[in-house]
Protein backbone atom coordinates (compact mmCIF):
# COMPACT_ATOMS: atom_id res chain seq x y z
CA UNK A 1 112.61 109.97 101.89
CA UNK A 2 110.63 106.59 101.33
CA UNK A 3 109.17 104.41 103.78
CA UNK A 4 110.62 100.77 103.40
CA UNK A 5 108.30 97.51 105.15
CA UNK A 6 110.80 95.63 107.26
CA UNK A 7 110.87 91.95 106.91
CA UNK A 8 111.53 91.11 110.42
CA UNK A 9 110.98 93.01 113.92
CA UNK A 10 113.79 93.36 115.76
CA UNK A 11 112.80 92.68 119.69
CA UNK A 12 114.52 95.77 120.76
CA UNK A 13 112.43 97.53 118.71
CA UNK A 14 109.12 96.13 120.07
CA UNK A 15 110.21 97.25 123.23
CA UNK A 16 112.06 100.72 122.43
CA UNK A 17 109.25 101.53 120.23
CA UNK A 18 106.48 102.42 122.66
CA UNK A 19 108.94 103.52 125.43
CA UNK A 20 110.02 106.28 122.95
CA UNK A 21 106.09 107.52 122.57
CA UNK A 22 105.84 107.59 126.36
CA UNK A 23 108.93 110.11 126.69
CA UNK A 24 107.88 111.90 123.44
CA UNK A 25 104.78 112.50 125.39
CA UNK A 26 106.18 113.17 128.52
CA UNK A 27 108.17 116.11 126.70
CA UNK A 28 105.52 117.30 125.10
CA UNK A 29 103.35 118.02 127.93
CA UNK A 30 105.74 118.74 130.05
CA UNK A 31 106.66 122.08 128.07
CA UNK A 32 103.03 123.32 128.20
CA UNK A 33 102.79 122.49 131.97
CA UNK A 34 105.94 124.75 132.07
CA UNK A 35 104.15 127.34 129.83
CA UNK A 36 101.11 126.96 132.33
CA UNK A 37 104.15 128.48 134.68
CA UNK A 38 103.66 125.42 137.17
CA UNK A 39 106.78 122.86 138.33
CA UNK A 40 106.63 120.11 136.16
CA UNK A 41 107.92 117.59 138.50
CA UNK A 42 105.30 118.66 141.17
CA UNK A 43 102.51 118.80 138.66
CA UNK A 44 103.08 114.90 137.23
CA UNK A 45 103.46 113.72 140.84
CA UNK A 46 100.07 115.46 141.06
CA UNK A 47 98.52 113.90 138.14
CA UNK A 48 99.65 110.61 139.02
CA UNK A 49 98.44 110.70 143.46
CA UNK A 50 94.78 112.14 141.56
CA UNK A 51 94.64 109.01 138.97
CA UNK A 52 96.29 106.68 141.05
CA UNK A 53 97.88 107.19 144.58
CA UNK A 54 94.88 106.54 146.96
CA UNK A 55 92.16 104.09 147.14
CA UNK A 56 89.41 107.23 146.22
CA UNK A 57 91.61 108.34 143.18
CA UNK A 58 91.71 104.40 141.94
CA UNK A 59 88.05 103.96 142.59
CA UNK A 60 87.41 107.20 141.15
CA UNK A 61 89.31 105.49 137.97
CA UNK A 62 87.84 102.43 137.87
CA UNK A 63 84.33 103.81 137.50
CA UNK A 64 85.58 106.51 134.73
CA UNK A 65 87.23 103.79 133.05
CA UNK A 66 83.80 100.76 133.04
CA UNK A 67 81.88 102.90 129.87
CA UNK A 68 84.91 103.85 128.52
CA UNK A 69 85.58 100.16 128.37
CA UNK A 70 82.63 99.61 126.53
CA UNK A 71 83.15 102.12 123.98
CA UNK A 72 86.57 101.08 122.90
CA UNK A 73 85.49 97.61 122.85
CA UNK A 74 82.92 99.22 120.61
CA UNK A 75 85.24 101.06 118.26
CA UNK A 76 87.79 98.21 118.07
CA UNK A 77 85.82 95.49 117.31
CA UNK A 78 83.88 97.55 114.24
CA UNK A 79 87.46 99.24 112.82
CA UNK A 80 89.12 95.93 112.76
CA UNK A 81 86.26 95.15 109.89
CA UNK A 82 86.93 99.05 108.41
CA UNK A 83 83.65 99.85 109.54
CA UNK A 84 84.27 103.29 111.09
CA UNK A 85 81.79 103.60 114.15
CA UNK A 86 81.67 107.72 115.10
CA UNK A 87 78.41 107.24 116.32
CA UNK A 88 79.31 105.51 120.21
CA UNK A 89 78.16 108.51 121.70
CA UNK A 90 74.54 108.78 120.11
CA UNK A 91 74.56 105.06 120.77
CA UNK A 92 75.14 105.47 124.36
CA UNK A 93 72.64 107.71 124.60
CA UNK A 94 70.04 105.52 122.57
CA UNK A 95 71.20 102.47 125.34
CA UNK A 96 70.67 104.49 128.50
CA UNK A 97 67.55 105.68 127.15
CA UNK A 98 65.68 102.29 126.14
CA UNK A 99 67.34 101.10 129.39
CA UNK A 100 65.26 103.55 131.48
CA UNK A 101 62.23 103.53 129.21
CA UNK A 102 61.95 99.40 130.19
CA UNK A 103 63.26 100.08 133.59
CA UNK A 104 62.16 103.06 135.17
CA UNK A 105 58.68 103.86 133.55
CA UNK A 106 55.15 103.78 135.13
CA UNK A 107 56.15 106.12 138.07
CA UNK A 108 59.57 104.48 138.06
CA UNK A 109 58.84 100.97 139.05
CA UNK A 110 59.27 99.71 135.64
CA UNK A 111 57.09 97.03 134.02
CA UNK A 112 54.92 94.97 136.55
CA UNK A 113 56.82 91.93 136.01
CA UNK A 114 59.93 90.58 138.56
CA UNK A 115 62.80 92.83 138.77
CA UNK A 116 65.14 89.66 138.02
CA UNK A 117 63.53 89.68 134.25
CA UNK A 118 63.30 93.49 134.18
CA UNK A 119 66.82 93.47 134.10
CA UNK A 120 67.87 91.62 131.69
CA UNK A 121 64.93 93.18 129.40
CA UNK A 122 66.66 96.67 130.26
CA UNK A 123 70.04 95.78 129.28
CA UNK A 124 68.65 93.50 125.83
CA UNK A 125 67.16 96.79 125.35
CA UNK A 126 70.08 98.86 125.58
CA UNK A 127 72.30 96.73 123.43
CA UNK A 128 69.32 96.93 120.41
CA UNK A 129 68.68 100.45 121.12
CA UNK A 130 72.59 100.96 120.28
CA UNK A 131 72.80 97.69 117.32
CA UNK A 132 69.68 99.23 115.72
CA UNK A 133 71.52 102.73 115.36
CA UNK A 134 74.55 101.23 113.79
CA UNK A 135 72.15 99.46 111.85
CA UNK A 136 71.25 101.84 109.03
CA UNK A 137 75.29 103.15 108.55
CA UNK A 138 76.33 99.80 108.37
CA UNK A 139 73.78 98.85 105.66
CA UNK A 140 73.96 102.15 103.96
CA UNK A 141 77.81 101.65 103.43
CA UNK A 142 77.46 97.75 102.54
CA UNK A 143 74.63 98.56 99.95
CA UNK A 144 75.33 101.72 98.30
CA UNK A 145 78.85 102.75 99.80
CA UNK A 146 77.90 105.13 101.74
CA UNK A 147 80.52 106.74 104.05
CA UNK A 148 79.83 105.55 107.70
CA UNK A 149 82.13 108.45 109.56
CA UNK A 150 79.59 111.13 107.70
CA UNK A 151 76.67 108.91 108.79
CA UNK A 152 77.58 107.94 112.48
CA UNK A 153 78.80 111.76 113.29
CA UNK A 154 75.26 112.88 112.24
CA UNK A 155 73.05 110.38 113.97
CA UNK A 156 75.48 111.47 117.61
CA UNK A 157 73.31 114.80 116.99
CA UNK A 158 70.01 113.49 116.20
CA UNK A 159 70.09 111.11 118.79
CA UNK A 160 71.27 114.33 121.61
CA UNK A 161 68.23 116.51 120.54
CA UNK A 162 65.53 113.39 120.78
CA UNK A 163 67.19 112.51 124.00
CA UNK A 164 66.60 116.09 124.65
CA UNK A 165 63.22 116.14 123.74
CA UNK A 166 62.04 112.87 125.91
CA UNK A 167 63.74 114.47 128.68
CA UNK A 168 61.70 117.46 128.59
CA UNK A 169 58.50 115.68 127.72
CA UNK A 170 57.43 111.94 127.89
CA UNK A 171 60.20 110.60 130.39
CA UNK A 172 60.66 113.61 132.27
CA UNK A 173 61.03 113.20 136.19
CA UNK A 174 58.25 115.11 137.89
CA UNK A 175 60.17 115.00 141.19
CA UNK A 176 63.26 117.04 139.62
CA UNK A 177 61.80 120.34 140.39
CA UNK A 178 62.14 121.59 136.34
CA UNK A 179 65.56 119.89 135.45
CA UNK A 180 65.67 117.69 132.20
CA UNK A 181 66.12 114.57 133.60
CA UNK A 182 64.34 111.19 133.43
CA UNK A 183 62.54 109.01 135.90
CA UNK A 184 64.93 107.16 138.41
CA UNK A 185 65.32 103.31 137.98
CA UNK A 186 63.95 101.11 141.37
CA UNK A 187 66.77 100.05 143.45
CA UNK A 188 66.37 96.37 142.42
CA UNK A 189 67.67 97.48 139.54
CA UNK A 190 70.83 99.26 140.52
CA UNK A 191 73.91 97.41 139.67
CA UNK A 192 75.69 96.86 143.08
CA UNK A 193 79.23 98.10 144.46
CA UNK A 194 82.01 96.03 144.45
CA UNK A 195 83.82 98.24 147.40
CA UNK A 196 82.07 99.96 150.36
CA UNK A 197 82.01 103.37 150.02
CA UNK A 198 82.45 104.03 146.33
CA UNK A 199 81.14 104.36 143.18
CA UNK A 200 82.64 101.17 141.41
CA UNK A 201 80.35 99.00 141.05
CA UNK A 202 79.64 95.26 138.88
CA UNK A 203 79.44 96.68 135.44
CA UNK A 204 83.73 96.72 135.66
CA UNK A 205 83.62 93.33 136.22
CA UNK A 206 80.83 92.83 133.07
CA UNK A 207 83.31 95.48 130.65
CA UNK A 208 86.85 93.07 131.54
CA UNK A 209 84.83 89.95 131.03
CA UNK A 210 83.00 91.43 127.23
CA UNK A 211 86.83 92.52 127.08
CA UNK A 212 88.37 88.56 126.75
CA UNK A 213 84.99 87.35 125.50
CA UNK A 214 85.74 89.64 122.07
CA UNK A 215 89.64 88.61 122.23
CA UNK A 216 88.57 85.54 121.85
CA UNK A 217 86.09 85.78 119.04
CA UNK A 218 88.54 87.59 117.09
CA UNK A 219 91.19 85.10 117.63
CA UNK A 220 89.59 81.71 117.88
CA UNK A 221 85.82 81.99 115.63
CA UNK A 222 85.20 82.18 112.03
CA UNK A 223 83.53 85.45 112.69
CA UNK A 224 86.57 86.94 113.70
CA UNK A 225 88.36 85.30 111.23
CA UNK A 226 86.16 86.77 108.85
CA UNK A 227 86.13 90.21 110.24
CA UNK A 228 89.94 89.97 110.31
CA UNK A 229 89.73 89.11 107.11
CA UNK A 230 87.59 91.85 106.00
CA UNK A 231 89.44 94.21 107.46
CA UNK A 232 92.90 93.36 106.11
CA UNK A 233 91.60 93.46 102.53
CA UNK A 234 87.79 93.52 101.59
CA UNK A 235 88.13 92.98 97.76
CA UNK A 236 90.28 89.85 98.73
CA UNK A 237 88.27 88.66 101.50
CA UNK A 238 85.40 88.83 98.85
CA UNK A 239 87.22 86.89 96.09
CA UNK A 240 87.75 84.61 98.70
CA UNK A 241 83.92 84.02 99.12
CA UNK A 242 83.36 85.42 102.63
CA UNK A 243 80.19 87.09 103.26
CA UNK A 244 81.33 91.11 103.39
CA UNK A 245 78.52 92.54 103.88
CA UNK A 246 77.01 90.23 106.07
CA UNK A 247 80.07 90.46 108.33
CA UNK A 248 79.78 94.39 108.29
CA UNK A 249 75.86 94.16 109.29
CA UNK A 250 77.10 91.19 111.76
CA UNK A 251 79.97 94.31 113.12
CA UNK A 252 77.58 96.83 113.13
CA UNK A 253 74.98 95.08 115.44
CA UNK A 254 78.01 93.93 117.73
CA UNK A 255 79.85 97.17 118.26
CA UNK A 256 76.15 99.18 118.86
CA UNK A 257 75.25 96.81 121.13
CA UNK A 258 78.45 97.47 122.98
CA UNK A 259 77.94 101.44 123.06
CA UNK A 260 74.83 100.75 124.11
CA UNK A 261 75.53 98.64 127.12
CA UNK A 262 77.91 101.30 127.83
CA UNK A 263 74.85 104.18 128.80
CA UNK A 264 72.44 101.05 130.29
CA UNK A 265 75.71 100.79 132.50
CA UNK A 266 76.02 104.38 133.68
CA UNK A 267 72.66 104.49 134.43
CA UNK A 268 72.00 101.66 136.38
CA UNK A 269 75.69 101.90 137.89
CA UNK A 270 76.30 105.50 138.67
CA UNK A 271 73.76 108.29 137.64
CA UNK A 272 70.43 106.01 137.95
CA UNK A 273 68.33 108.11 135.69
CA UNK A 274 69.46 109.62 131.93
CA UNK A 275 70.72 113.77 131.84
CA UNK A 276 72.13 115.70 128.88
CA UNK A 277 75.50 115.81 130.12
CA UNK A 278 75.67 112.09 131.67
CA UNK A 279 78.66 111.69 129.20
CA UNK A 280 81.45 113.83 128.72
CA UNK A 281 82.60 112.72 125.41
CA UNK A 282 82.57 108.54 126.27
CA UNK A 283 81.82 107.63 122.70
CA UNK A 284 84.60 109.94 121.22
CA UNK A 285 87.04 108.88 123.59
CA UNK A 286 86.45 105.14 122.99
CA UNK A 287 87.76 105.75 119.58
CA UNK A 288 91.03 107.07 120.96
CA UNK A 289 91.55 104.30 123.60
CA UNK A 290 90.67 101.43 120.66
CA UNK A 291 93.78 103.28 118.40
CA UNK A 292 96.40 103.40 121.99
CA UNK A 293 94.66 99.57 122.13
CA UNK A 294 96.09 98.87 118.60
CA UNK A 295 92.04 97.33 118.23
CA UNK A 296 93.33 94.72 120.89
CA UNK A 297 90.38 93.74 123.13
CA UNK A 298 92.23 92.71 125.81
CA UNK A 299 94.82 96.06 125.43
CA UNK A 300 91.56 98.26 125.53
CA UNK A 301 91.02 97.62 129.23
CA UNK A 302 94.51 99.41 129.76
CA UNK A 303 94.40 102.01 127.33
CA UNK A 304 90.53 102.68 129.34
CA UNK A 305 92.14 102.76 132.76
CA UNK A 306 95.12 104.50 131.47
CA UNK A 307 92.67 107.69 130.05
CA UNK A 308 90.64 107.11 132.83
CA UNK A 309 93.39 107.87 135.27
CA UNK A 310 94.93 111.04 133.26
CA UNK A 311 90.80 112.57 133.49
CA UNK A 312 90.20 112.06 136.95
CA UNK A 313 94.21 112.85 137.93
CA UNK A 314 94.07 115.80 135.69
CA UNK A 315 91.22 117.31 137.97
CA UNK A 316 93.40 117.07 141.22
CA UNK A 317 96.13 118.66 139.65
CA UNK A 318 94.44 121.37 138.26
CA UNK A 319 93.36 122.62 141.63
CA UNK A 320 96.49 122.10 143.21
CA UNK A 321 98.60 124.04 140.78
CA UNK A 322 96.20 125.56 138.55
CA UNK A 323 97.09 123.60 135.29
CA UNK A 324 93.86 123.42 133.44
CA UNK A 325 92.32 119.93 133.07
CA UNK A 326 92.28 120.37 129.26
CA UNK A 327 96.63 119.30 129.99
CA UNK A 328 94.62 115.60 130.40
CA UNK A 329 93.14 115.86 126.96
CA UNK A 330 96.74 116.88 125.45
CA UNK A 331 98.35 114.00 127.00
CA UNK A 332 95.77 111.78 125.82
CA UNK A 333 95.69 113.06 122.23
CA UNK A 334 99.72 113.28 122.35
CA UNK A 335 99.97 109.51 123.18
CA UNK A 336 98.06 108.40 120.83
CA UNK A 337 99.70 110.01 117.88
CA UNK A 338 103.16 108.71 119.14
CA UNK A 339 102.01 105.24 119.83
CA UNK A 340 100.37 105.76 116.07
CA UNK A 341 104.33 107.01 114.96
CA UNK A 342 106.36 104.41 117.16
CA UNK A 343 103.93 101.40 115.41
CA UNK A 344 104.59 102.75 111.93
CA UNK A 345 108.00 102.78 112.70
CA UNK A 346 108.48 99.24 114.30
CA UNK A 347 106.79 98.08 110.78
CA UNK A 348 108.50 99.91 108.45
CA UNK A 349 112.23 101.55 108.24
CA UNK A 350 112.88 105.42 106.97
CA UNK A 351 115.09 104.97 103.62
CA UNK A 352 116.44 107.91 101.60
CA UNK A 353 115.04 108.30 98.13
């Protein structure tokens, strides 16, 4: 068996292609929800009403989905260059941190200067805190080939133990009665709701609009020419007499500053002060939701509200039928590989040796 390129898409097969992944999946799953000894019928309809059948559950959605925004805007933009960002989680951490360390400092009023400017210093400071982390893999791999993934991975850890050590130390809340947490920001710096009555608030709106902002930079700048460019084929792009490792550096500093808005966002959206477990695997996930994105910026805001909506459905079901949550995590990981398949296969046809 050989794999053949096709030289033209057939239409059908643009639209067969990913319908097939969704009922691959949709088998899949279904036999371990039947292994779970729950009705499969019952337990979808469950999934779905949790992720998506009431105003809470699309709320509830929404506000999963804003960071996880960010973070596959993060991912996409820096594998579309081959620069292989791991690290969105450490550099989600590293934004939510320097946002409260500029924001919620000094017995959590923040600097003494007006809360208009202290918020846009908090956020600036969450996007370098993120860009500066990405930083050092980017120019490691550029410079002496140094492989990012290894790099990235590593720096998620550091970062968790020195988050873990301000927490317990310098920016530790005094009010918190012993629990690792930092200092609150002030209410003026809380990013507001944009429904009465839950928790989704402006930094949705701030993720869609970074989302066409990037599709367009990639489509309609020399940048993202260049970063296409770079990513399709480095060695040509270099013959070519494009700036490669600029670009990367240029990549790096754009998709950090993205994780990092990411945990400035949590903070002053939903949690309003930094804890260990303040995200449950964001960064990671953003990696999967750039890949069911196909690295399309504007694709990424459905792929985030798509995950979003299998995590917090997952949880209803669970306690209505006693599937464990994890089923959310299979579903996830399941679609991705078949969207993966189904893309391969709308590129290239299956030939016989």
């Amino acid at each position: 068996m050989r794999l053949e390129r096709r030289t033209e898409v057939p239409r059908v097969l643009l639209v067969a292609a990913p319908l097939a992944a969704v009922a691959f999946t949709l088998l899949v799953t279904s036999l371990l929800v039947a292994w779970a000894g729950a009705p499969v019928g019952r337990a979808y309809a469950l999934l779905l009403e949790g992720g998506f059948g009431s105003r809470f559950a699309i709320t509830e959605t929404l506000t999963r989905a804003t960071p996880l925004i960010f973070t596959g805007l993060a991912a996409a933009v820096a594998f579309r260059a081959r620069l292989f960002n791991i690290g969105a989680e450490g550099q989600l951490y590293a934004g939510a941190l320097a946002a409260v360390a500029v924001g919620g400092l000094h017995d959590g009023v923040g600097y003494e200067i007006a809360p208009a400017l202290l918020f846009v210093l908090m956020f600036a400071a969450a996007a370098l805190a993120g860009a500066l982390l990405l930083l050092g893999p980017a120019l490691l791999k550029s410079r002496f080939g140094v492989d990012e993934v290894v790099t990235t991975l590593l720096l998620n850890f550091i970062v968790l133990l020195f988050v873990s050590a301000m927490l317990d130390g310098t920016m530790k809340d005094p009010m918190a009665m012993g629990w690792p947490q930092s200092v609150a920001l002030q209410d003026a710096l809380q990013l507001d709701k944009l429904l009465e009555r839950s928790r989704v608030h402006t930094g949705l709106v701030a993720a869609v609009v970074l989302a066409v902002a990037l599709w367009a930079l990639l489509k309609y700048t020399t940048l993202g020419f260049q970063i296409r460019a770079v990513g399709a084929n480095p060695r040509a792009a270099r013959f070519a007499g494009m700036p490669v490792g600029w670009t990367t550096v240029k990549v790096a500093l754009l998709s950090g500053a993205l994780a990092g808005l990411a945990g400035a966002v949590e903070v002053a959206g939903r949690t309003g002060y930094v804890t260990l477990d303040m995200s449950p695997g964001y960064g990671y996930s953003g990696i999967v939701i750039a890949m069911l994105a196909m690295l399309n910026p504007l694709a990424v805001v459905a792929a985030a509200v798509f995950v979003a909506g299998m995590l917090v459905g997952a949880d209803s079901m669970s306690r209505a039928v006693a599937v464990p949550t994890y089923i959310a995590d299979v579903i996830v990981a399941v679609s991705l590989i078949s969207v993966l398949v189904a893309t391969m296969l709308t590129q290239y046809r299956v030939r016989r040796a």
